[in-house]
Each structure stands twice: as C-alpha cells, then as structure tokens.
PDB file of N, CA and C in Angstrom:
ATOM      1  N   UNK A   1       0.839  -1.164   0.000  1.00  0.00           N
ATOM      2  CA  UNK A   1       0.000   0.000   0.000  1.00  0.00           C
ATOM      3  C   UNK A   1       0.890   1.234   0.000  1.00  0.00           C
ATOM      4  N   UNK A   2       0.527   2.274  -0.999  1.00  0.00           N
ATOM      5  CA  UNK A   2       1.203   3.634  -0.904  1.00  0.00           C
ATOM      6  C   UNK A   2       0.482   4.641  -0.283  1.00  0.00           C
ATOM      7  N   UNK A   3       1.140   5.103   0.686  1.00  0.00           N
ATOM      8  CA  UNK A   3       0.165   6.508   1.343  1.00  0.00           C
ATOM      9  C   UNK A   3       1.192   7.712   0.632  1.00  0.00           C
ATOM     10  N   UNK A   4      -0.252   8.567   0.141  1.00  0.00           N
ATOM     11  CA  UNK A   4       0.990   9.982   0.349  1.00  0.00           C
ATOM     12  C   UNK A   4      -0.236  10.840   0.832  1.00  0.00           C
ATOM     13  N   UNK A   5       0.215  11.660   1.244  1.00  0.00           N
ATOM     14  CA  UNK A   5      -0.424  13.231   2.186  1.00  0.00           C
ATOM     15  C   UNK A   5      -0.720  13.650   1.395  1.00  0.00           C
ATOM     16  N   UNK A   6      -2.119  14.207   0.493  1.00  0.00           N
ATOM     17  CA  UNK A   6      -2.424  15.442  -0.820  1.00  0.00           C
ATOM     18  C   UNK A   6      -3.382  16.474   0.119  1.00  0.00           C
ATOM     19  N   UNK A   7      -2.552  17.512   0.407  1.00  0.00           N
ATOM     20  CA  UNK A   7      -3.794  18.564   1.152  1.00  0.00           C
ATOM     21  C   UNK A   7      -4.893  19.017  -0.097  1.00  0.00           C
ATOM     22  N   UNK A   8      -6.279  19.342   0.969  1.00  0.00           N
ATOM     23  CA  UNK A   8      -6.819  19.752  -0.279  1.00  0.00           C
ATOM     24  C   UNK A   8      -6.997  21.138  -0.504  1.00  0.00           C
ATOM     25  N   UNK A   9      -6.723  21.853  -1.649  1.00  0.00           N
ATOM     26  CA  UNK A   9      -6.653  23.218  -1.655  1.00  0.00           C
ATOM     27  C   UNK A   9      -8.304  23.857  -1.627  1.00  0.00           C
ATOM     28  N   UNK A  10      -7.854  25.026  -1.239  1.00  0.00           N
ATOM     29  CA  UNK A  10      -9.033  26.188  -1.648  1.00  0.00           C
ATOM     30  C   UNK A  10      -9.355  25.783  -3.126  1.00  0.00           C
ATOM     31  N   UNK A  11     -10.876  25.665  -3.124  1.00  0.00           N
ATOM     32  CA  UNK A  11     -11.416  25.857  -4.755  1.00  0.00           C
ATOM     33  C   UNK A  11     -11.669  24.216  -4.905  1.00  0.00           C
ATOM     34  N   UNK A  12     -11.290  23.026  -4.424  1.00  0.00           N
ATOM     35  CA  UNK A  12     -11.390  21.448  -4.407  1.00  0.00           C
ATOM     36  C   UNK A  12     -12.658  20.953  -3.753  1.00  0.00           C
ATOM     37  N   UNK A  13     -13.323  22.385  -2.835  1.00  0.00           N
ATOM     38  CA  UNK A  13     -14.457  21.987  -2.096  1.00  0.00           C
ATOM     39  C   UNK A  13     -15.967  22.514  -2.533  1.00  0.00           C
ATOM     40  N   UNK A  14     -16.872  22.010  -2.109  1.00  0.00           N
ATOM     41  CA  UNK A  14     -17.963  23.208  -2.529  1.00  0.00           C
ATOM     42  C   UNK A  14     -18.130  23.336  -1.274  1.00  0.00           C
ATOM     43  N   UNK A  15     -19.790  24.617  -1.212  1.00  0.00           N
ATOM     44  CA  UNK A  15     -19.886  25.207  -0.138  1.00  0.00           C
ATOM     45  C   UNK A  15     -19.822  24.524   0.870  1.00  0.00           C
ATOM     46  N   UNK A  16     -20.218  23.062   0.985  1.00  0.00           N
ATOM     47  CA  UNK A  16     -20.221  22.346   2.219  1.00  0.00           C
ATOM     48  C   UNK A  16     -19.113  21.880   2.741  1.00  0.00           C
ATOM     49  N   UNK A  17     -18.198  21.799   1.958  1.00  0.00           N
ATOM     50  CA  UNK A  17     -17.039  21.761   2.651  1.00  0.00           C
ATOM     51  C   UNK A  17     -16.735  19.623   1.951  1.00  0.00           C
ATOM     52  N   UNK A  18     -17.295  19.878   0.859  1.00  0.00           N
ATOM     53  CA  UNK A  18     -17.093  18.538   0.274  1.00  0.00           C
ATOM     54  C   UNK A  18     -16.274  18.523  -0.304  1.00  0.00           C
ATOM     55  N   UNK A  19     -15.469  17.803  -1.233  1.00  0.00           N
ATOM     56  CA  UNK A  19     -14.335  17.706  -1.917  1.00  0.00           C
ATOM     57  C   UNK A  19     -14.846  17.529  -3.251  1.00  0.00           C
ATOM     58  N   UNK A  20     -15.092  17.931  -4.447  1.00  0.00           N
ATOM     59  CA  UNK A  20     -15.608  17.855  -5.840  1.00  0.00           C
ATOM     60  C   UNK A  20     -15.368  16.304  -6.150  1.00  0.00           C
ATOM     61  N   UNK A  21     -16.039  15.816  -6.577  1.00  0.00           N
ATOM     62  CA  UNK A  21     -16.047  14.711  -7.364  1.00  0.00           C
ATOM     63  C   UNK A  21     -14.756  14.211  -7.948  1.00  0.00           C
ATOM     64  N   UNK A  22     -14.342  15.699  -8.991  1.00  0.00           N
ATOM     65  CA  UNK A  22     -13.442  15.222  -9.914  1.00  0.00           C
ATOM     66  C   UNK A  22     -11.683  15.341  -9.489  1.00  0.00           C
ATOM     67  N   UNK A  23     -11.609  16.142  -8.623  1.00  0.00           N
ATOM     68  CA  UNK A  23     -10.914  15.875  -7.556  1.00  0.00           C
ATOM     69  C   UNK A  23      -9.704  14.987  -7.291  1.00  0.00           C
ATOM     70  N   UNK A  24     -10.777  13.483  -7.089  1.00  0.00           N
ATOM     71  CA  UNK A  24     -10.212  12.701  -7.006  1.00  0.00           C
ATOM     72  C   UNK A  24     -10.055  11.584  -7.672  1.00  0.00           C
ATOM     73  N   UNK A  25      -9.844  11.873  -8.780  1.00  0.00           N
ATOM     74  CA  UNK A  25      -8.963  12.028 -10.264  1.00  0.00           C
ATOM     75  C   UNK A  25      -7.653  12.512 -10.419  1.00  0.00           C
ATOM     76  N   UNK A  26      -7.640  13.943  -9.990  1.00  0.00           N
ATOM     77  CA  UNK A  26      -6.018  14.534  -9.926  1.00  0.00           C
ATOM     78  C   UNK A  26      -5.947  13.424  -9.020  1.00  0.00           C
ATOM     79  N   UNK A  27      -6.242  13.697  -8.021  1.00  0.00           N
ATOM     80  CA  UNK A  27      -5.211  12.628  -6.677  1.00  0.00           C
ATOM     81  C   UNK A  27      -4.555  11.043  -7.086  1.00  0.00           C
ATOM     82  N   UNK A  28      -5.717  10.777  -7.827  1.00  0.00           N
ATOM     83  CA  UNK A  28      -5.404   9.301  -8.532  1.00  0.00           C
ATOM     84  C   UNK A  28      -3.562   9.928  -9.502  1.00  0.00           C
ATOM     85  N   UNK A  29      -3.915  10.746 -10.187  1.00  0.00           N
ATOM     86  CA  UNK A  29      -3.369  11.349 -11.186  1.00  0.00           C
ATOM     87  C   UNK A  29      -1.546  11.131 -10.190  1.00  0.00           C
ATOM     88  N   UNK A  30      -1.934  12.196  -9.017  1.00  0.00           N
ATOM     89  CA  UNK A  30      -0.807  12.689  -8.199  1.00  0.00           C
ATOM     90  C   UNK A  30      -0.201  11.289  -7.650  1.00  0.00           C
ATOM     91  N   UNK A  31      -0.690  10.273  -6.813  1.00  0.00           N
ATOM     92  CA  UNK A  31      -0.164   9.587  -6.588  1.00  0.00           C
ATOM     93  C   UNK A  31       0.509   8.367  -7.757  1.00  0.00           C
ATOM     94  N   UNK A  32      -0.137   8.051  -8.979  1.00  0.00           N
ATOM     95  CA  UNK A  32       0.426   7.472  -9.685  1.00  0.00           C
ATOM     96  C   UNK A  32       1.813   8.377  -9.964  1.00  0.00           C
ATOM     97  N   UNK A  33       1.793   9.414 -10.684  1.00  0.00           N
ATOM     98  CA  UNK A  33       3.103   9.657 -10.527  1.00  0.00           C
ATOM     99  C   UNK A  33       4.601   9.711  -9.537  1.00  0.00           C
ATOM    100  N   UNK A  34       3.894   9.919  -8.160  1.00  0.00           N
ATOM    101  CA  UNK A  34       4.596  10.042  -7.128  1.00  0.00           C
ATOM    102  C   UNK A  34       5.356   8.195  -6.837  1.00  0.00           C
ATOM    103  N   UNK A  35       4.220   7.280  -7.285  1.00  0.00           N
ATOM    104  CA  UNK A  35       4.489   5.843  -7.328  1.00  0.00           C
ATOM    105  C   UNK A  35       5.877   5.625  -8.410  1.00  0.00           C
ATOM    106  N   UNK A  36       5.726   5.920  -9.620  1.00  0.00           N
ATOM    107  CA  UNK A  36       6.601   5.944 -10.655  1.00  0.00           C
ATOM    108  C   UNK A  36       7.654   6.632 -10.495  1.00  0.00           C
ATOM    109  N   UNK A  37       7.491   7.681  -9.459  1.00  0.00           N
ATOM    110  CA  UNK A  37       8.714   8.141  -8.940  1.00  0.00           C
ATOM    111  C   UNK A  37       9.517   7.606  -8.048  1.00  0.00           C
ATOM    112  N   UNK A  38       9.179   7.036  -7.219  1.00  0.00           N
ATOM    113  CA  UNK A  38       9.335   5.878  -6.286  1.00  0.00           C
ATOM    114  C   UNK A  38      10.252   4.893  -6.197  1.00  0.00           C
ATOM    115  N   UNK A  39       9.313   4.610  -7.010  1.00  0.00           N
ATOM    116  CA  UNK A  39      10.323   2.957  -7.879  1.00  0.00           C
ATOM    117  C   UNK A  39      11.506   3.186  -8.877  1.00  0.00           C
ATOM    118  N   UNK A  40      11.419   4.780  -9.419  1.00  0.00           N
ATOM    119  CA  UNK A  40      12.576   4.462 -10.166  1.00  0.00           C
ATOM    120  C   UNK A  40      12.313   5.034 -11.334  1.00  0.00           C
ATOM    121  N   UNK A  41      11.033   4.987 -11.919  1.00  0.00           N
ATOM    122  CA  UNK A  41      10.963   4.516 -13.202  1.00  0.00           C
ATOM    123  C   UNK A  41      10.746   6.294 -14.269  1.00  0.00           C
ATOM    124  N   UNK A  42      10.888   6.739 -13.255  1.00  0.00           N
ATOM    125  CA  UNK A  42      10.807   8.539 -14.045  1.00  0.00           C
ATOM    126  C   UNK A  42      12.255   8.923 -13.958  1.00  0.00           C
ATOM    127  N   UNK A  43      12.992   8.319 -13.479  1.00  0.00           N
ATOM    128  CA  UNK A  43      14.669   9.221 -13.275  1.00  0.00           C
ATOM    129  C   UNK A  43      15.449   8.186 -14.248  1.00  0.00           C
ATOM    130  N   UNK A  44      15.251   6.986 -14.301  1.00  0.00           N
ATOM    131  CA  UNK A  44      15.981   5.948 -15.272  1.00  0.00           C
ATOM    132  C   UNK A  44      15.331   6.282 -16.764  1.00  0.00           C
ATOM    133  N   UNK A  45      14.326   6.665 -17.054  1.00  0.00           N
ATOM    134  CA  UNK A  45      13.903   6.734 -18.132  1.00  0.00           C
ATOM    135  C   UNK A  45      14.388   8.603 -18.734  1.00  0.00           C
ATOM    136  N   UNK A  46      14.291   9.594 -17.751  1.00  0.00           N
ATOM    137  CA  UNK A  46      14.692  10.682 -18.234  1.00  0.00           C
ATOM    138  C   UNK A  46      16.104  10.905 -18.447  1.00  0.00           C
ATOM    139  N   UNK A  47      17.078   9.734 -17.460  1.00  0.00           N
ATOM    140  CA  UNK A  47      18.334   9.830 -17.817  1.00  0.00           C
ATOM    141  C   UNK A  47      18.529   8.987 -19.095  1.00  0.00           C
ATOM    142  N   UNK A  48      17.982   7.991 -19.574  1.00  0.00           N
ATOM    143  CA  UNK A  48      18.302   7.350 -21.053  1.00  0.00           C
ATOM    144  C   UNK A  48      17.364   8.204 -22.034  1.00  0.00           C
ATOM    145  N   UNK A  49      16.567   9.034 -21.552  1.00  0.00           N
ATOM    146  CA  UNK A  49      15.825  10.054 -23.068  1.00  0.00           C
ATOM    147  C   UNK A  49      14.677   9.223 -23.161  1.00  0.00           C
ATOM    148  N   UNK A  50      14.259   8.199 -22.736  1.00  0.00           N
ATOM    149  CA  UNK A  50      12.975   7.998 -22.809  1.00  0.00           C
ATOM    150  C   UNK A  50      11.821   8.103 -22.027  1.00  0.00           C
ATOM    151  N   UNK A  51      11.930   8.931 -21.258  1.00  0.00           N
ATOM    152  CA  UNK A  51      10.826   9.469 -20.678  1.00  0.00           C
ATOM    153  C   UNK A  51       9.585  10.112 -21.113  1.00  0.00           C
ATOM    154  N   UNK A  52       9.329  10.835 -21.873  1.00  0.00           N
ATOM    155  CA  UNK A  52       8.326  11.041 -22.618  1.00  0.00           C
ATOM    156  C   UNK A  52       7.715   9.666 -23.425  1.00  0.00           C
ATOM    157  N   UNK A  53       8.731   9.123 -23.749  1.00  0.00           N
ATOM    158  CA  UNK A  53       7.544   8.251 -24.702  1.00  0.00           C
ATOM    159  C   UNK A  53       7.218   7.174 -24.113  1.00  0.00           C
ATOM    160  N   UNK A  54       7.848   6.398 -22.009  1.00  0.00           N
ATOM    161  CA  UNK A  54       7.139   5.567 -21.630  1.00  0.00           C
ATOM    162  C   UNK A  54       5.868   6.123 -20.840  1.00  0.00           C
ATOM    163  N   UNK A  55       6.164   7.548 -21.154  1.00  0.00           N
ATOM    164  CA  UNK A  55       4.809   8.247 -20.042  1.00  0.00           C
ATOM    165  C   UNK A  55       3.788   8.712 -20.868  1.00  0.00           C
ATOM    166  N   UNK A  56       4.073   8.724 -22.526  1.00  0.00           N
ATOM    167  CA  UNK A  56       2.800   8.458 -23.194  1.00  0.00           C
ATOM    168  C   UNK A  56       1.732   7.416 -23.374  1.00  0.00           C
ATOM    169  N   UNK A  57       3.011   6.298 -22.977  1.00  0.00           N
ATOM    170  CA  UNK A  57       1.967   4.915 -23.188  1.00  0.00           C
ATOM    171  C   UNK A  57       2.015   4.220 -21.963  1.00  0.00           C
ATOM    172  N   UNK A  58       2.195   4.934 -20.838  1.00  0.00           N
ATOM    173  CA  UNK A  58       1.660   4.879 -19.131  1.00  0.00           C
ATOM    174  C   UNK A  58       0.808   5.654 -18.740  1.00  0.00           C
ATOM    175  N   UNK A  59      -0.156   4.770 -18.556  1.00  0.00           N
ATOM    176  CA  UNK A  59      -1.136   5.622 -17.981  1.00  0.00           C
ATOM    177  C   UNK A  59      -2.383   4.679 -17.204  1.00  0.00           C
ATOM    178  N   UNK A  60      -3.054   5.124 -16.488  1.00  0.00           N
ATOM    179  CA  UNK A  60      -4.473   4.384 -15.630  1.00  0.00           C
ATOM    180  C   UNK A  60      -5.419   3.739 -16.551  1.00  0.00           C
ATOM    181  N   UNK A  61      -5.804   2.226 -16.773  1.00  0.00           N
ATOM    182  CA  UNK A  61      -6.700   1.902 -18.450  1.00  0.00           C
ATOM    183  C   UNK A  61      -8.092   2.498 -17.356  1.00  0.00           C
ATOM    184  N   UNK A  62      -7.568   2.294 -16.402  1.00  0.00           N
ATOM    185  CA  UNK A  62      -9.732   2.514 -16.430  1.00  0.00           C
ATOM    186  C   UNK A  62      -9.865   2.610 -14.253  1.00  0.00           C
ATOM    187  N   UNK A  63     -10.696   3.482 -14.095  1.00  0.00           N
ATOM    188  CA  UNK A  63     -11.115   4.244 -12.760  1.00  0.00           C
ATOM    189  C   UNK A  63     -12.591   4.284 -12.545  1.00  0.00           C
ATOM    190  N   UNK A  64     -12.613   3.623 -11.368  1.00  0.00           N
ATOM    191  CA  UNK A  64     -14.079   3.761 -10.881  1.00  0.00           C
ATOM    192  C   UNK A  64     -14.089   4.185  -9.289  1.00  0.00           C
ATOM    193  N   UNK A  65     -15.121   4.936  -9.201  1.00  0.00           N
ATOM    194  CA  UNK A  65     -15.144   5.852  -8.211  1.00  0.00           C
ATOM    195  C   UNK A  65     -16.661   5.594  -7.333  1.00  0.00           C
ATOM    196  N   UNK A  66     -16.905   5.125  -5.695  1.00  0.00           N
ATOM    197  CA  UNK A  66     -18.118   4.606  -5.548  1.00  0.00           C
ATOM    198  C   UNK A  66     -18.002   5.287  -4.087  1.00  0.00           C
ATOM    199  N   UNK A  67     -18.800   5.850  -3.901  1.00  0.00           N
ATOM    200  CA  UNK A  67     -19.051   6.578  -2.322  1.00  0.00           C
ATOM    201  C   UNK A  67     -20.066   5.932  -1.693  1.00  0.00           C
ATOM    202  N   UNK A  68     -19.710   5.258  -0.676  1.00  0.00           N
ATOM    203  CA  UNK A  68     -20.773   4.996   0.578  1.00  0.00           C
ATOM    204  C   UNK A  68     -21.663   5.704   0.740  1.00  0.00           C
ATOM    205  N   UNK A  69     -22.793   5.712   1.115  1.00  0.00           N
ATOM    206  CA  UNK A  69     -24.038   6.891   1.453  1.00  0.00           C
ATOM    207  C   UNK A  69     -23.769   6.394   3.165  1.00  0.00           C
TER     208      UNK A  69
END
C-alpha cells in the first residue's frame, strides 16, 4: 500500500465543505506519478531520453469511483 499526504486546496471543495467529485482524479493522477517516482521509473527513463515516450503509453486503463451513502 502507498500513502501519500495530498492537502486539499481552496477551490477542491464546494460550499459544504465537500471535496468535488473530480478531484479525485487529480489525486489518482498525483499519486500514480509520485508511485513511478518511487520505484525508479521517471529518473531511469529521463536519464536514457525515454521518458516522454514511456509516459505516453503509461497511464491508468480505467477508474471507478463509488461513495458509501
């Protein structure tokens, strides 16, 4: 399991003090990268020049999102 800390900014909430939906998407977004950073795989690839083109064809195939009531 990966934990990371994402505060949530001003403008992420509505009036109630909820967190937007889409939200947590970036976060998905933030921690996958922070993972790939992790392991390695963003500093080995920008030092051989291929970084851009394994982070075009890296990416999340598919996200589902389900809130408890």
């Amino acid at each position: 399991m990966l934990r990371l800390g994402l505060p949530v900014a001003w403008g992420e909430q509505d009036q109630f003090g909820h967190v937007n939906n889409v939200v947590y998407f970036r976060y998905f977004e933030k921690v996958w990268m922070h993972y790939l950073a992790r392991i390695g795989v963003l500093s080995s690839h920008r030092e051989s020049g291929t970084g851009d083109q394994y982070l075009s064809g890296s990416s999340i195939k598919d996200t589902r999102l389900s809130f408890a009531r």
